[in-house]
N, C-alpha and C. Protein backbone atom coordinates (compact mmCIF):
# COMPACT_ATOMS: atom_id res chain seq x y z
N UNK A 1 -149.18 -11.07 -113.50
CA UNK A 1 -148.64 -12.41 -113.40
C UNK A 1 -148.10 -12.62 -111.99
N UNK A 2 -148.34 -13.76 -111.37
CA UNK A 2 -147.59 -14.12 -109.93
C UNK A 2 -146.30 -14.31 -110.01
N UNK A 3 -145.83 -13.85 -108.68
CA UNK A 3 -144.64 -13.88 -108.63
C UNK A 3 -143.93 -15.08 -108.82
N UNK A 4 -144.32 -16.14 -108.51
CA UNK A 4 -143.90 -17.67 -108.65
C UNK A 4 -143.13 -17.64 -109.90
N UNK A 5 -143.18 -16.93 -111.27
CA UNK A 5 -142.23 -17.04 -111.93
C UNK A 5 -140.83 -16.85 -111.65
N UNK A 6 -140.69 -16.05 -110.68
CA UNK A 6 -139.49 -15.82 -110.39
C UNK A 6 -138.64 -16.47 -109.02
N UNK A 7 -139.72 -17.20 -108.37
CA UNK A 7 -139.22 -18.09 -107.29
C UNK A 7 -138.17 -19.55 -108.11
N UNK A 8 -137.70 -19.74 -106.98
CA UNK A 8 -136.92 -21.14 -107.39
C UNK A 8 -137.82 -22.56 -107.18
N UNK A 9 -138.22 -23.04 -108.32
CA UNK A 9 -139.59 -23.84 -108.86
C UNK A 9 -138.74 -25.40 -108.61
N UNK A 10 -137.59 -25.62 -107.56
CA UNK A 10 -136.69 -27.20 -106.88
C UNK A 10 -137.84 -27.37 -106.03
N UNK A 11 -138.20 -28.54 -106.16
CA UNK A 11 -139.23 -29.26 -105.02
C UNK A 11 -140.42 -28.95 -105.13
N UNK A 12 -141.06 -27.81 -106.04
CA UNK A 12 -142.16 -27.63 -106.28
C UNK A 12 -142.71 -28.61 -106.86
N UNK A 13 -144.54 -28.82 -107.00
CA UNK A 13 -145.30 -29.18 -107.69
C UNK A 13 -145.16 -28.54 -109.25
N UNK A 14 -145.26 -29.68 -109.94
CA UNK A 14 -145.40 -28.59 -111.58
C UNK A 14 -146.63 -29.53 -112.47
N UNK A 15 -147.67 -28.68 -112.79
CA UNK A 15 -148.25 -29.78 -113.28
C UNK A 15 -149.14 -29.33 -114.73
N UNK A 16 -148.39 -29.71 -115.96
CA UNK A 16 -148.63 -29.29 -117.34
C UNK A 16 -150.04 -28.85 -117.93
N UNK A 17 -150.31 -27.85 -118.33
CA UNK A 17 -151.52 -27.65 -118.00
C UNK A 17 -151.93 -27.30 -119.99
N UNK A 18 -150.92 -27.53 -120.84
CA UNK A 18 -150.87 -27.26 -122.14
C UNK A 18 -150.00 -27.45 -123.05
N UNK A 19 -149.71 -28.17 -123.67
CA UNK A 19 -148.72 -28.57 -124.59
C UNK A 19 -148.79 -28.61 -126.21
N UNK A 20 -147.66 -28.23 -127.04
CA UNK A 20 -148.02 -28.63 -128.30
C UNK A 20 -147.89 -29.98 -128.71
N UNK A 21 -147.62 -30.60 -127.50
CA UNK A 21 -147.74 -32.48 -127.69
C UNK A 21 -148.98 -32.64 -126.76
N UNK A 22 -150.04 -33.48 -127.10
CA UNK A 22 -151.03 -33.82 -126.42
C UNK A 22 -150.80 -34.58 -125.08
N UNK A 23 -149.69 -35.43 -125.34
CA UNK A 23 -148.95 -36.51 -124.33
C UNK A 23 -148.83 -35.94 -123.13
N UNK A 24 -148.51 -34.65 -123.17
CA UNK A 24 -147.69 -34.25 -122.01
C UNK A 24 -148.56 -33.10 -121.10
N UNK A 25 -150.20 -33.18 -121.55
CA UNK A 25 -151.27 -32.33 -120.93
C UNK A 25 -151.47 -33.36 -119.58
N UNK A 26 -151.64 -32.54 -118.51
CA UNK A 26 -151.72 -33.35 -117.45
C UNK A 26 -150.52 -33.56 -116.66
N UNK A 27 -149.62 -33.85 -116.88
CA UNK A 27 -148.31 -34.36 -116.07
C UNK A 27 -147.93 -33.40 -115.26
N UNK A 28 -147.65 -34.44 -113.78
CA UNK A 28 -147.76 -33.82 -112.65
C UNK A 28 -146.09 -34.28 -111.96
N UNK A 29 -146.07 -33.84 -111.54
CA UNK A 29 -144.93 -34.17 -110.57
C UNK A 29 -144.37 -33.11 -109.83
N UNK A 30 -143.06 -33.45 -109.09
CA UNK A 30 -142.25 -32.76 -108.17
C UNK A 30 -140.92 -32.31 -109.22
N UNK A 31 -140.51 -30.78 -109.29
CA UNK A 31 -139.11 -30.46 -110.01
C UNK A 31 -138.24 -30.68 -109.60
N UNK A 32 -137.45 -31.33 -110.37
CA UNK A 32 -136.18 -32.19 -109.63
C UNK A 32 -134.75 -31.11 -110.04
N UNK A 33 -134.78 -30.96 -111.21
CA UNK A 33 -133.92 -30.03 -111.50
C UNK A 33 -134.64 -28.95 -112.62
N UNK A 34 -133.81 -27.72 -113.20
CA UNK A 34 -134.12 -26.88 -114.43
C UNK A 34 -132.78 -26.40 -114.94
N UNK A 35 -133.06 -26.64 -115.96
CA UNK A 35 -131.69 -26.03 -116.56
C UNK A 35 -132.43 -24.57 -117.81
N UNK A 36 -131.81 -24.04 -118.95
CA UNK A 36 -131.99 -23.79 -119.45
C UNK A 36 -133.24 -23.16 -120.05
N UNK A 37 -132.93 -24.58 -120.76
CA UNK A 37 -134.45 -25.29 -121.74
C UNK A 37 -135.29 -26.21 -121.28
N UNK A 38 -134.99 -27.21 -120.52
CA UNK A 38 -135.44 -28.19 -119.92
C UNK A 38 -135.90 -27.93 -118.16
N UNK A 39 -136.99 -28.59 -118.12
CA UNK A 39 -137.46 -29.28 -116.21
C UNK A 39 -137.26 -30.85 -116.43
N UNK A 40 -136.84 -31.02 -115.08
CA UNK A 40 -136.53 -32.24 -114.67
C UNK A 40 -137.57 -32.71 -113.96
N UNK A 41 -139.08 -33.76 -114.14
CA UNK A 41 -139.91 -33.51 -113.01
C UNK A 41 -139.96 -35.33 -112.54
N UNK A 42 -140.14 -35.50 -111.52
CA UNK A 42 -140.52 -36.57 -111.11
C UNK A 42 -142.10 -37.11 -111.02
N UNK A 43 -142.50 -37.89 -111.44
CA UNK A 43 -143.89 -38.36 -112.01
C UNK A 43 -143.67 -39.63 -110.94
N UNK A 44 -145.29 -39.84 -110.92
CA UNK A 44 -145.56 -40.99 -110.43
C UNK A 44 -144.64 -42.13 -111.19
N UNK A 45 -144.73 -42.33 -112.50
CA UNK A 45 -144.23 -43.05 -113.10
C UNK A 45 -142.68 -43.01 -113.67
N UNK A 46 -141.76 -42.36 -112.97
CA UNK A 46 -140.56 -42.28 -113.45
C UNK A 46 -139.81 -40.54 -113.70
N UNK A 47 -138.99 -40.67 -113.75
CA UNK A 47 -138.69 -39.08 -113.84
C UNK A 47 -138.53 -39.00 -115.18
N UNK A 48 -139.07 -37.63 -115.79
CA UNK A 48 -139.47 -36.80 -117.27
C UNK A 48 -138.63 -35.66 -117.67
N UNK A 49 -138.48 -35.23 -118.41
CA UNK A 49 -137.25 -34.18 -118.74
C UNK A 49 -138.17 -33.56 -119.42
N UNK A 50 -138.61 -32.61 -119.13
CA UNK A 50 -140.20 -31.64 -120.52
C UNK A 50 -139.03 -30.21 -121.05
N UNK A 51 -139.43 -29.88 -122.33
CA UNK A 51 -138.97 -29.64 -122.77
C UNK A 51 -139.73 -27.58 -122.06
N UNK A 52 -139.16 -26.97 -122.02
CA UNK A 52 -139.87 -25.48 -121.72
C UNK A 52 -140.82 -24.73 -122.44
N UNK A 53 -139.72 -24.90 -123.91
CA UNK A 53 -140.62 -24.25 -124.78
C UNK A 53 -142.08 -24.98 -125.79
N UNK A 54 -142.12 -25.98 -125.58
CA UNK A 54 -143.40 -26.34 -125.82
C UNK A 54 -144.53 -26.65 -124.40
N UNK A 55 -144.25 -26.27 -123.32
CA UNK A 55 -145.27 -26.57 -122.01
C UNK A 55 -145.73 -25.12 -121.57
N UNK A 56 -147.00 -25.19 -121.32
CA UNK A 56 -147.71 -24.11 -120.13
C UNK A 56 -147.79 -24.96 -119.04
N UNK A 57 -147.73 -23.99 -117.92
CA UNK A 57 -147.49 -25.12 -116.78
C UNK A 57 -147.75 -24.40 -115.31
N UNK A 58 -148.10 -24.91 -114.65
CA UNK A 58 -148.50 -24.09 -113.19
C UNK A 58 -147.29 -24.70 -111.93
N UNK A 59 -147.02 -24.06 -110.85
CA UNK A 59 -146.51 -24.75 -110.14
C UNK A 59 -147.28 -24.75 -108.80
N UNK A 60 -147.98 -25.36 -108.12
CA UNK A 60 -147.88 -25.76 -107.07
C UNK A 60 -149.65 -24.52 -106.97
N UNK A 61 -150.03 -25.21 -108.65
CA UNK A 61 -151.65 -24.49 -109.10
C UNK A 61 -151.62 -22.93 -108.74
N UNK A 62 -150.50 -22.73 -108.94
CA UNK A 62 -150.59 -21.25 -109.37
C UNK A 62 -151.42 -20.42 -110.73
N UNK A 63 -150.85 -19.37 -111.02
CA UNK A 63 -150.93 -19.10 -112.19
C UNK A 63 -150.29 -19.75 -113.76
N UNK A 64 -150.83 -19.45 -114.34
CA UNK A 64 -150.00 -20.28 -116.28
C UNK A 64 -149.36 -20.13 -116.18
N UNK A 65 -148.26 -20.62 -116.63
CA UNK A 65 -146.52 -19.90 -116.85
C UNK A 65 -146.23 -20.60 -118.64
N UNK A 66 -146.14 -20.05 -119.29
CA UNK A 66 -145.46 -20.19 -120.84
C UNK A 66 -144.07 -20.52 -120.66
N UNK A 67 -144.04 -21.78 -120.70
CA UNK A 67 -142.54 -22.33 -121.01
C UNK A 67 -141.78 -21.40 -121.67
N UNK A 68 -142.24 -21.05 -122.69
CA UNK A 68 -141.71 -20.32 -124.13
C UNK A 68 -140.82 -19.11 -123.35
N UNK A 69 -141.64 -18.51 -122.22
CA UNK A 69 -141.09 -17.48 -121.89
C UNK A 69 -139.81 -17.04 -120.75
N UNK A 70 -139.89 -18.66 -119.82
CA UNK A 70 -138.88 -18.51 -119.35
C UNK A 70 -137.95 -19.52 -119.74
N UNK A 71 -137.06 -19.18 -120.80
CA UNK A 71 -136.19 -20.13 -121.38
C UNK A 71 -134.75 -19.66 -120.82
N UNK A 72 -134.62 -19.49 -119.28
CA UNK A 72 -132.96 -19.13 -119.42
C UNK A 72 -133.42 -19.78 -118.05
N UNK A 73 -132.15 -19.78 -117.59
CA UNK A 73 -131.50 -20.57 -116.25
C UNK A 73 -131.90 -20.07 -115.43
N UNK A 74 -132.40 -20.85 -114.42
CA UNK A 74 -133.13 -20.48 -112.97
C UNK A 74 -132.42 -19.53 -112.19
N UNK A 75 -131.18 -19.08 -112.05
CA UNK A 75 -130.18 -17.92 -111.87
C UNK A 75 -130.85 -16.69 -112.17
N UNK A 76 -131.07 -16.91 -113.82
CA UNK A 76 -131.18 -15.85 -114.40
C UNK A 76 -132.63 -15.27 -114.58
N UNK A 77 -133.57 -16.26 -114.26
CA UNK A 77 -134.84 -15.90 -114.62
C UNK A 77 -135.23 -15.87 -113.00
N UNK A 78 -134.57 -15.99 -112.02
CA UNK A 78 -134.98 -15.14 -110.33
C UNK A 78 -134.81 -13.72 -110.47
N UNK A 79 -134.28 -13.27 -111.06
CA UNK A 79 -134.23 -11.97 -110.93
C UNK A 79 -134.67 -11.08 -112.20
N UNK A 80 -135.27 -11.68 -112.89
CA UNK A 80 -135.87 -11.02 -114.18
C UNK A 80 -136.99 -10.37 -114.26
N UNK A 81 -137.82 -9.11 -114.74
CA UNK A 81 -138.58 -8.58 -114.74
C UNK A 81 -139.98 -8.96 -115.86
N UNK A 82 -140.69 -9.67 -115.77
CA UNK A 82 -141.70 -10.31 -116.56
C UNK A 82 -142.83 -8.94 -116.76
């Protein structure tokens, strides 16, 4: 897995590449914030709050990343061992 999981994913590209909501396949934007559970992304059309654990998601067309898997705070998941 690339390291990008563990970079700080502020200002990156993030762009949904799988969802258990159909709605949300595709969505692109810039990360505005991350908390937790949640990304904050800015879309062409307005800023989105996606939920973690239902998105696969690339940043900036990297590798997949499973929401599911990084569900803790950007603090905590920089220094975590995947």
């Amino acid at each position: 897995m690339s390291r990008t999981i563990n970079l700080p994913w502020i200002s990156h590209n993030l762009t949904v590449i799988g969802s258990d909501d159909p709605s949300l396949v595709g969505v692109s934007g810039t990360v505005l914030d991350e908390t937790k559970r949640t990304i904050l992304v800015r879309t062409s059309s307005g800023d989105l709050t996606l939920a973690k654990d239902v998105i696969t998601f690339t940043i900036d067309s990297g590798d997949a990343i499973d929401g599911s898997r990084v569900t803790q705070r950007a603090e905590d998941r920089i220094g975590r061992r995947y």
